[in-house]
PDB file of N, CA and C in Angstrom:
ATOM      1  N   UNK A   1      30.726  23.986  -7.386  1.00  0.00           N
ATOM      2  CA  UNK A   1      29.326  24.304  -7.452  1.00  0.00           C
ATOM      3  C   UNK A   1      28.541  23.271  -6.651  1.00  0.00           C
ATOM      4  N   UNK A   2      27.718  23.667  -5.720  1.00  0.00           N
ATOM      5  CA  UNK A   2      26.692  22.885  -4.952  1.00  0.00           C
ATOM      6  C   UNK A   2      25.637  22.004  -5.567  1.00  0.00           C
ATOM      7  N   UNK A   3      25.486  21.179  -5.541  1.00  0.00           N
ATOM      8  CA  UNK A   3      24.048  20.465  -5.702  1.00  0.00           C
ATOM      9  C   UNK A   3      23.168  20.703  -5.392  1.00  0.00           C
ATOM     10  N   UNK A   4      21.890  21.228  -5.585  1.00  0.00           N
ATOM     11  CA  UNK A   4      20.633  21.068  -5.108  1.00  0.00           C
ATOM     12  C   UNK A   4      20.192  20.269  -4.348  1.00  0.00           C
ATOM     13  N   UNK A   5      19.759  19.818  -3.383  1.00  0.00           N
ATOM     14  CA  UNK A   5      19.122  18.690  -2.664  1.00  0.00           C
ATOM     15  C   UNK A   5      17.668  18.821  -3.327  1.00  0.00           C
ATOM     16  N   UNK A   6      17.368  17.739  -2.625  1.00  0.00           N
ATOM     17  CA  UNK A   6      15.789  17.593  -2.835  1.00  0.00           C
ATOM     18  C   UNK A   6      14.990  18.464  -2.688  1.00  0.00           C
ATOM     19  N   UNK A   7      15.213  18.882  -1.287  1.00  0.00           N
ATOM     20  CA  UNK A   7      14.039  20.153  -0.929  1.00  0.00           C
ATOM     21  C   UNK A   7      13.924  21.166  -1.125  1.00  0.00           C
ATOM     22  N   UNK A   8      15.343  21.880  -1.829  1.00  0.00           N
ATOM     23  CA  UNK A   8      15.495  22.909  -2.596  1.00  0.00           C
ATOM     24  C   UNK A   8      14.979  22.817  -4.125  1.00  0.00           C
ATOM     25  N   UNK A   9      15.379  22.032  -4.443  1.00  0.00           N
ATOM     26  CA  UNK A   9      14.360  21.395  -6.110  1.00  0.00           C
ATOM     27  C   UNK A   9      12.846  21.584  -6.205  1.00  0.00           C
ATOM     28  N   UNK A  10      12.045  20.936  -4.583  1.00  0.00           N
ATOM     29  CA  UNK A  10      10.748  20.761  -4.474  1.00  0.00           C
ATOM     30  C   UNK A  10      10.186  22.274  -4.203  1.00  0.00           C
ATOM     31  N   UNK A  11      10.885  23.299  -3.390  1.00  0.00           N
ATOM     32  CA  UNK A  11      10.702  24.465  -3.498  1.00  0.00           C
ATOM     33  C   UNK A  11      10.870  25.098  -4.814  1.00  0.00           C
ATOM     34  N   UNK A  12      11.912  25.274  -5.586  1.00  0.00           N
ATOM     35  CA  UNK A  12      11.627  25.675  -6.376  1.00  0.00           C
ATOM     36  C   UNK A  12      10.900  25.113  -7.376  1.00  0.00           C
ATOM     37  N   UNK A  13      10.662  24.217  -7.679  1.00  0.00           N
ATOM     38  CA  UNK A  13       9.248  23.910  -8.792  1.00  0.00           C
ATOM     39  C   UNK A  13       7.912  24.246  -7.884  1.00  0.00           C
ATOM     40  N   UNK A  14       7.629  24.178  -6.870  1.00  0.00           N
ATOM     41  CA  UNK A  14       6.687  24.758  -6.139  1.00  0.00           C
ATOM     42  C   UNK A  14       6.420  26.274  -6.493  1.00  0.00           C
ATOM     43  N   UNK A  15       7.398  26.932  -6.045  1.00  0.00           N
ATOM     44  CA  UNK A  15       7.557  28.755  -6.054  1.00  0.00           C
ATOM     45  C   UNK A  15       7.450  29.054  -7.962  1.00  0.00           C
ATOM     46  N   UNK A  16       8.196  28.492  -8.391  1.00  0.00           N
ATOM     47  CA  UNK A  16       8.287  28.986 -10.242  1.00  0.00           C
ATOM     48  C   UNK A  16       6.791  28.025 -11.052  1.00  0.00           C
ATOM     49  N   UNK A  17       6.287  26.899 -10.872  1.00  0.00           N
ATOM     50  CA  UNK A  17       5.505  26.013 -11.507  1.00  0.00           C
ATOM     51  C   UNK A  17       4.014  26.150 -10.923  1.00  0.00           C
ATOM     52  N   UNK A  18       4.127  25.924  -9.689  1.00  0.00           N
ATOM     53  CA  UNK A  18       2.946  25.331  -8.915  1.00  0.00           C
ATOM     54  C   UNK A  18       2.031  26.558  -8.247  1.00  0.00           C
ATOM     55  N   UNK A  19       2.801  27.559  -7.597  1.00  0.00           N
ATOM     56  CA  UNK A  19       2.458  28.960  -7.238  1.00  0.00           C
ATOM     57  C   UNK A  19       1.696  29.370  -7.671  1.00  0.00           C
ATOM     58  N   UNK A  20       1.872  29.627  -9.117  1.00  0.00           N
ATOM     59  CA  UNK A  20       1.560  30.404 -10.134  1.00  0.00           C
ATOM     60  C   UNK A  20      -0.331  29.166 -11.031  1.00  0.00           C
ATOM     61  N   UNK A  21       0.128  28.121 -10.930  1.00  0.00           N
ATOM     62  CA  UNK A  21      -1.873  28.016 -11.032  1.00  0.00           C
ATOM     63  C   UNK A  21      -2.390  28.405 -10.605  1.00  0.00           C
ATOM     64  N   UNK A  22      -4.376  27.885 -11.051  1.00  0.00           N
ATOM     65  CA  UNK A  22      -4.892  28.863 -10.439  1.00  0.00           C
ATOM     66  C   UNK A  22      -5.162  27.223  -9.139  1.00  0.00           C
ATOM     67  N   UNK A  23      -6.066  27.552  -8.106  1.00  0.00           N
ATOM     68  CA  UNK A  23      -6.570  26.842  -7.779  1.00  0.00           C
ATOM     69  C   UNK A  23      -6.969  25.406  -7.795  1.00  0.00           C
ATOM     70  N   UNK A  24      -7.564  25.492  -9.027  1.00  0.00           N
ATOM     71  CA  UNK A  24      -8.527  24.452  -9.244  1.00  0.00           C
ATOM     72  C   UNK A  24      -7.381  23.301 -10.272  1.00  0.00           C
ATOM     73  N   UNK A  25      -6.614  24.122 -10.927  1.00  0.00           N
ATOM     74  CA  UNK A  25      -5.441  23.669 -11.148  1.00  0.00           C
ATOM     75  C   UNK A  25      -4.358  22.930 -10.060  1.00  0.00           C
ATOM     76  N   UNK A  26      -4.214  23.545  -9.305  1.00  0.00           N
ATOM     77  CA  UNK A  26      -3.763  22.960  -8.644  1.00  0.00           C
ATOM     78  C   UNK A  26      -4.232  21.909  -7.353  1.00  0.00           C
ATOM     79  N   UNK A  27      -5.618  22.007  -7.161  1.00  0.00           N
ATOM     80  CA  UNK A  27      -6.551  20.821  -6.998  1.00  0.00           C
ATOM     81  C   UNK A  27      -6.181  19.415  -7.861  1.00  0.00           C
ATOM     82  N   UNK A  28      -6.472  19.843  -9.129  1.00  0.00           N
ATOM     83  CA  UNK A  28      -6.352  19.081  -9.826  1.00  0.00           C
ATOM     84  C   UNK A  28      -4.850  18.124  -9.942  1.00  0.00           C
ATOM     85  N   UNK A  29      -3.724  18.750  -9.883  1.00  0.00           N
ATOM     86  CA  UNK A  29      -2.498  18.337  -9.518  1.00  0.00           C
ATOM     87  C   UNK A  29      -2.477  18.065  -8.370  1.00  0.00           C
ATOM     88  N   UNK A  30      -3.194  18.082  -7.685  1.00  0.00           N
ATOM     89  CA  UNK A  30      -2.657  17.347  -6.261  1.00  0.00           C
ATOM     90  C   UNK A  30      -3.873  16.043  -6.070  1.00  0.00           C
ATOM     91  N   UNK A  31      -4.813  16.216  -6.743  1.00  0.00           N
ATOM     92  CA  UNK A  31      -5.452  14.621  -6.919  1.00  0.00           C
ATOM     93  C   UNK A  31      -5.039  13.967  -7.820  1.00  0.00           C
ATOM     94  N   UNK A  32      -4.460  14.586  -8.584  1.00  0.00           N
ATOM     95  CA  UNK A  32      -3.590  13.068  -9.571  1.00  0.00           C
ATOM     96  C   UNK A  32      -2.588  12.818  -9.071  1.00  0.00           C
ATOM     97  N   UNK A  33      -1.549  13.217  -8.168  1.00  0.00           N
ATOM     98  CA  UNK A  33      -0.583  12.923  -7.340  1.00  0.00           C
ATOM     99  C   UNK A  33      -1.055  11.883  -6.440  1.00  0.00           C
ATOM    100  N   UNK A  34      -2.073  12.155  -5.839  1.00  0.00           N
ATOM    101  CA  UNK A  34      -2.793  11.304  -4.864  1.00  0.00           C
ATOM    102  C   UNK A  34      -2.610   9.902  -5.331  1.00  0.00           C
ATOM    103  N   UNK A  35      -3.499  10.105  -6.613  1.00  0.00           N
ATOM    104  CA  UNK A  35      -4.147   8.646  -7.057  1.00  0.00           C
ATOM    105  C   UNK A  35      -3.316   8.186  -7.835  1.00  0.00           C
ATOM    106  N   UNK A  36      -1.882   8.678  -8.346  1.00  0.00           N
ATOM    107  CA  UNK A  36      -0.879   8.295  -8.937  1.00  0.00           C
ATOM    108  C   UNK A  36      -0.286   7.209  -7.763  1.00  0.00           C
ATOM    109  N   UNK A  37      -0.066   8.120  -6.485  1.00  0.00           N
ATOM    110  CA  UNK A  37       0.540   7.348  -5.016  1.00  0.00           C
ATOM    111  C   UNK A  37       0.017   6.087  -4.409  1.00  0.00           C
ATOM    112  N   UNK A  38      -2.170   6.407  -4.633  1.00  0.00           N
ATOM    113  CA  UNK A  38      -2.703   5.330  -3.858  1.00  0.00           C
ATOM    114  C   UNK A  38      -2.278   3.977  -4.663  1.00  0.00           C
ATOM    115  N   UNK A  39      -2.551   4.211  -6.127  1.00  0.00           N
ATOM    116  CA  UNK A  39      -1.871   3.409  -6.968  1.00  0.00           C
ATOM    117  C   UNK A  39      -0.778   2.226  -6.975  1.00  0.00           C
ATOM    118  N   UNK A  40      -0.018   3.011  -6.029  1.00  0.00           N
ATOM    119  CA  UNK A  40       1.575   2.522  -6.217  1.00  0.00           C
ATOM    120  C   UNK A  40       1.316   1.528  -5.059  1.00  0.00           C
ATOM    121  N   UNK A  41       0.897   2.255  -4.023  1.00  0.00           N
ATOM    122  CA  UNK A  41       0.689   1.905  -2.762  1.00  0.00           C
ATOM    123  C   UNK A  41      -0.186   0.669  -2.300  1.00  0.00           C
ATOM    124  N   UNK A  42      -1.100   0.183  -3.556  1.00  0.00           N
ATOM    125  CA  UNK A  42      -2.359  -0.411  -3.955  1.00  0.00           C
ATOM    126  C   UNK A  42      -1.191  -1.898  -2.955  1.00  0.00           C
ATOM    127  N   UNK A  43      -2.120  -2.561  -2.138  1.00  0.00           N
ATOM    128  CA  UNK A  43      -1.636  -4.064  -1.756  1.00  0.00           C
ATOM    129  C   UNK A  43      -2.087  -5.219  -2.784  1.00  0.00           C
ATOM    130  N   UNK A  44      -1.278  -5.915  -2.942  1.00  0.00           N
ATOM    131  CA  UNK A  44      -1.765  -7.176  -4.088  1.00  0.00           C
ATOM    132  C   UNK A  44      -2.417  -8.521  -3.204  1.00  0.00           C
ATOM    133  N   UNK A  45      -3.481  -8.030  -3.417  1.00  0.00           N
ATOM    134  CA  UNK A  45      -4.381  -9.430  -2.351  1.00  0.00           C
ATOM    135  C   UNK A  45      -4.505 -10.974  -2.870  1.00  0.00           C
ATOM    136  N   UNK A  46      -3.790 -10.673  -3.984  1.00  0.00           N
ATOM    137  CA  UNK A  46      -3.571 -12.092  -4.924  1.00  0.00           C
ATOM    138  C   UNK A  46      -3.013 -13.541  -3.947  1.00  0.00           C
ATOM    139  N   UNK A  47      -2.267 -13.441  -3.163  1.00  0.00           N
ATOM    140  CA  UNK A  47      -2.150 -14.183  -2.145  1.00  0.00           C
ATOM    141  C   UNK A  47      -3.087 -14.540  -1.043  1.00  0.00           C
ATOM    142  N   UNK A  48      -3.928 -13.629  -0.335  1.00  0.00           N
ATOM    143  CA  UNK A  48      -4.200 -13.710   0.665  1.00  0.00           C
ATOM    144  C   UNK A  48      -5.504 -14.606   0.567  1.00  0.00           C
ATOM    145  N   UNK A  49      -5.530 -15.261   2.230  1.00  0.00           N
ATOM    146  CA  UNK A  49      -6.124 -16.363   2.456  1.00  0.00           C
ATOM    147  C   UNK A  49      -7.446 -16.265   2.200  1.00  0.00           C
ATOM    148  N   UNK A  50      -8.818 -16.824   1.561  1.00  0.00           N
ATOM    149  CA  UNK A  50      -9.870 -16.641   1.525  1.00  0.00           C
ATOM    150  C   UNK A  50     -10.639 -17.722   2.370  1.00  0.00           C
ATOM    151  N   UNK A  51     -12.231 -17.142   2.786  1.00  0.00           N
ATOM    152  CA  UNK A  51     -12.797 -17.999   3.632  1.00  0.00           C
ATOM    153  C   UNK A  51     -12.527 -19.437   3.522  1.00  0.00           C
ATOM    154  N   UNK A  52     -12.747 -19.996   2.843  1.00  0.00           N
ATOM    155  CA  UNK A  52     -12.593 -21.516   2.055  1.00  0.00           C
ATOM    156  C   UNK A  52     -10.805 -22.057   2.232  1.00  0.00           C
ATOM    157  N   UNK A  53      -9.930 -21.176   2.394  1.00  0.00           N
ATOM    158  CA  UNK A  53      -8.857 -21.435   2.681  1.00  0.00           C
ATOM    159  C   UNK A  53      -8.596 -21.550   4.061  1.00  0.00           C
ATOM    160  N   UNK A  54      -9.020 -20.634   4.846  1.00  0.00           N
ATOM    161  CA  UNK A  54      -9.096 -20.615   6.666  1.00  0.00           C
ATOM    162  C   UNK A  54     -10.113 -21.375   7.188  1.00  0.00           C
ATOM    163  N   UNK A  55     -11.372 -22.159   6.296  1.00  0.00           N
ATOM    164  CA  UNK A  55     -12.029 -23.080   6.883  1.00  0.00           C
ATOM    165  C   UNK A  55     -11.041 -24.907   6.773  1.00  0.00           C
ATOM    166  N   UNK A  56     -10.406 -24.519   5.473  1.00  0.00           N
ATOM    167  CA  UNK A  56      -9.395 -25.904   5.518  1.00  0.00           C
ATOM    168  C   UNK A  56      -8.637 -26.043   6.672  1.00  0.00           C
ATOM    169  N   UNK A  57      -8.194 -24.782   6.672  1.00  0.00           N
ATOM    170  CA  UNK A  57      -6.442 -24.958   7.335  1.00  0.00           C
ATOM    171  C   UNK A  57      -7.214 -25.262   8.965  1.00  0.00           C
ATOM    172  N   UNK A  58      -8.364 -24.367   9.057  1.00  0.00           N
ATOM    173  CA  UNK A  58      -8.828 -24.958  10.506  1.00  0.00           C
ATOM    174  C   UNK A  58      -9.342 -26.055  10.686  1.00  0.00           C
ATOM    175  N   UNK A  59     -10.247 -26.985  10.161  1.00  0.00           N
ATOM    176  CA  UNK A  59     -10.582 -28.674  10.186  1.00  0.00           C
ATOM    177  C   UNK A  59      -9.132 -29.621  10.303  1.00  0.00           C
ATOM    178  N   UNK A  60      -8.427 -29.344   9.183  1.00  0.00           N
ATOM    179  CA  UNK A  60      -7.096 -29.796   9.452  1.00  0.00           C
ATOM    180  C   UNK A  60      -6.225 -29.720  10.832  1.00  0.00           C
ATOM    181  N   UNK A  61      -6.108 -28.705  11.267  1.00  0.00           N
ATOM    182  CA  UNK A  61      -5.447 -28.209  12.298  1.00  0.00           C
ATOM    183  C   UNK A  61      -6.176 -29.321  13.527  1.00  0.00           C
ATOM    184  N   UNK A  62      -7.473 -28.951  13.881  1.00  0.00           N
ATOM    185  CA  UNK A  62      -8.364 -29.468  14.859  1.00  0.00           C
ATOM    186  C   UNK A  62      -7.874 -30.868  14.465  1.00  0.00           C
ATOM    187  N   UNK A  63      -8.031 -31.771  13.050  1.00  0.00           N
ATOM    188  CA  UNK A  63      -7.627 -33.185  13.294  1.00  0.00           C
ATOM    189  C   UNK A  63      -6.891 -33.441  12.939  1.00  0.00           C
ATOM    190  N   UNK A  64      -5.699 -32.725  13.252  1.00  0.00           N
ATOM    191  CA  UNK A  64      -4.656 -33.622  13.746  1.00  0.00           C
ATOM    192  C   UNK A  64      -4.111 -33.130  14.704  1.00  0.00           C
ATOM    193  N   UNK A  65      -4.627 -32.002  15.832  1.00  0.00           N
ATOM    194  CA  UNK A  65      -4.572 -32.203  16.772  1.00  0.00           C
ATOM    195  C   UNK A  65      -5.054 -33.040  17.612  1.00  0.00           C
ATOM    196  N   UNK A  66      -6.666 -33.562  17.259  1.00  0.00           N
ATOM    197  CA  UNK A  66      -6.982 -34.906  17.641  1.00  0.00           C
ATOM    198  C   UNK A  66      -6.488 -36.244  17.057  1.00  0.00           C
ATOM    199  N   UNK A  67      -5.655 -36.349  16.288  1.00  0.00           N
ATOM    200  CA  UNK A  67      -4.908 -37.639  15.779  1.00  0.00           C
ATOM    201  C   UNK A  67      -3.899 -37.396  16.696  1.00  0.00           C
ATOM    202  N   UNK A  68      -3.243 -36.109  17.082  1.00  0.00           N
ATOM    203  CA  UNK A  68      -2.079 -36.117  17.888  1.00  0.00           C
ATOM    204  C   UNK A  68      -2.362 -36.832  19.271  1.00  0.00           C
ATOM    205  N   UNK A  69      -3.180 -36.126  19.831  1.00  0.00           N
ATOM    206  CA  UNK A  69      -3.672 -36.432  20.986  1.00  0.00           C
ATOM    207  C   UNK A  69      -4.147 -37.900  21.782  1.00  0.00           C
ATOM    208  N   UNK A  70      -4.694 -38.185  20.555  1.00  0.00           N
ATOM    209  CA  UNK A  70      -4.719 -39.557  20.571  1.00  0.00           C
ATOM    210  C   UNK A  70      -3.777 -40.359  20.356  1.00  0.00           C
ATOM    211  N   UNK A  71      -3.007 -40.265  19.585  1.00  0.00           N
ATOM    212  CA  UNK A  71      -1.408 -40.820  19.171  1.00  0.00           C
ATOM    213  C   UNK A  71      -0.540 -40.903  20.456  1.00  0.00           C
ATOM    214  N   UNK A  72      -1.165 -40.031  21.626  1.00  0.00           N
ATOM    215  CA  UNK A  72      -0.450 -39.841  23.112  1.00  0.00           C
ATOM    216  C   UNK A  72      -0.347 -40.577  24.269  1.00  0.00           C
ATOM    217  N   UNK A  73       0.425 -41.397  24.652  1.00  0.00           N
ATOM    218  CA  UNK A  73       0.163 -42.235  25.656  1.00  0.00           C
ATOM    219  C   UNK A  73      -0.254 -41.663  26.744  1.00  0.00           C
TER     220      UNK A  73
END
């Protein structure tokens, strides 16, 4: 006996489940799919650099490129 693949599965719950709402129903199922996905998809900005972090790292950078420079025969 064969397995189903995926896209035969997704068709049939499509054709027997999804078909058969009305519309607005199925509006409705396809924006909670959405926002179930954007969800997942959401980036965690918990890391990322803030102004006050890229004004350090740049003063720093600039002196000690001028400590370097100077450090240069």
């Amino acid at each position: 006996m064969n397995r189903p693949t995926q896209e035969t599965v997704v068709d049939e719950i499509y054709q027997q489940v999804i078909q058969r709402l009305s519309v607005a129903d199925r509006l409705a199922l396809a924006q909670r799919i959405l926002q179930e996905l954007e969800s997942r998809l959401r980036t965690d900005d918990s890391d990322a650099w803030t102004e006050a972090d890229l004004r350090d790292i740049t003063a720093y950078s600039l002196s000690y490129s001028e400590q370097a420079s100077e450090a240069t025969p």
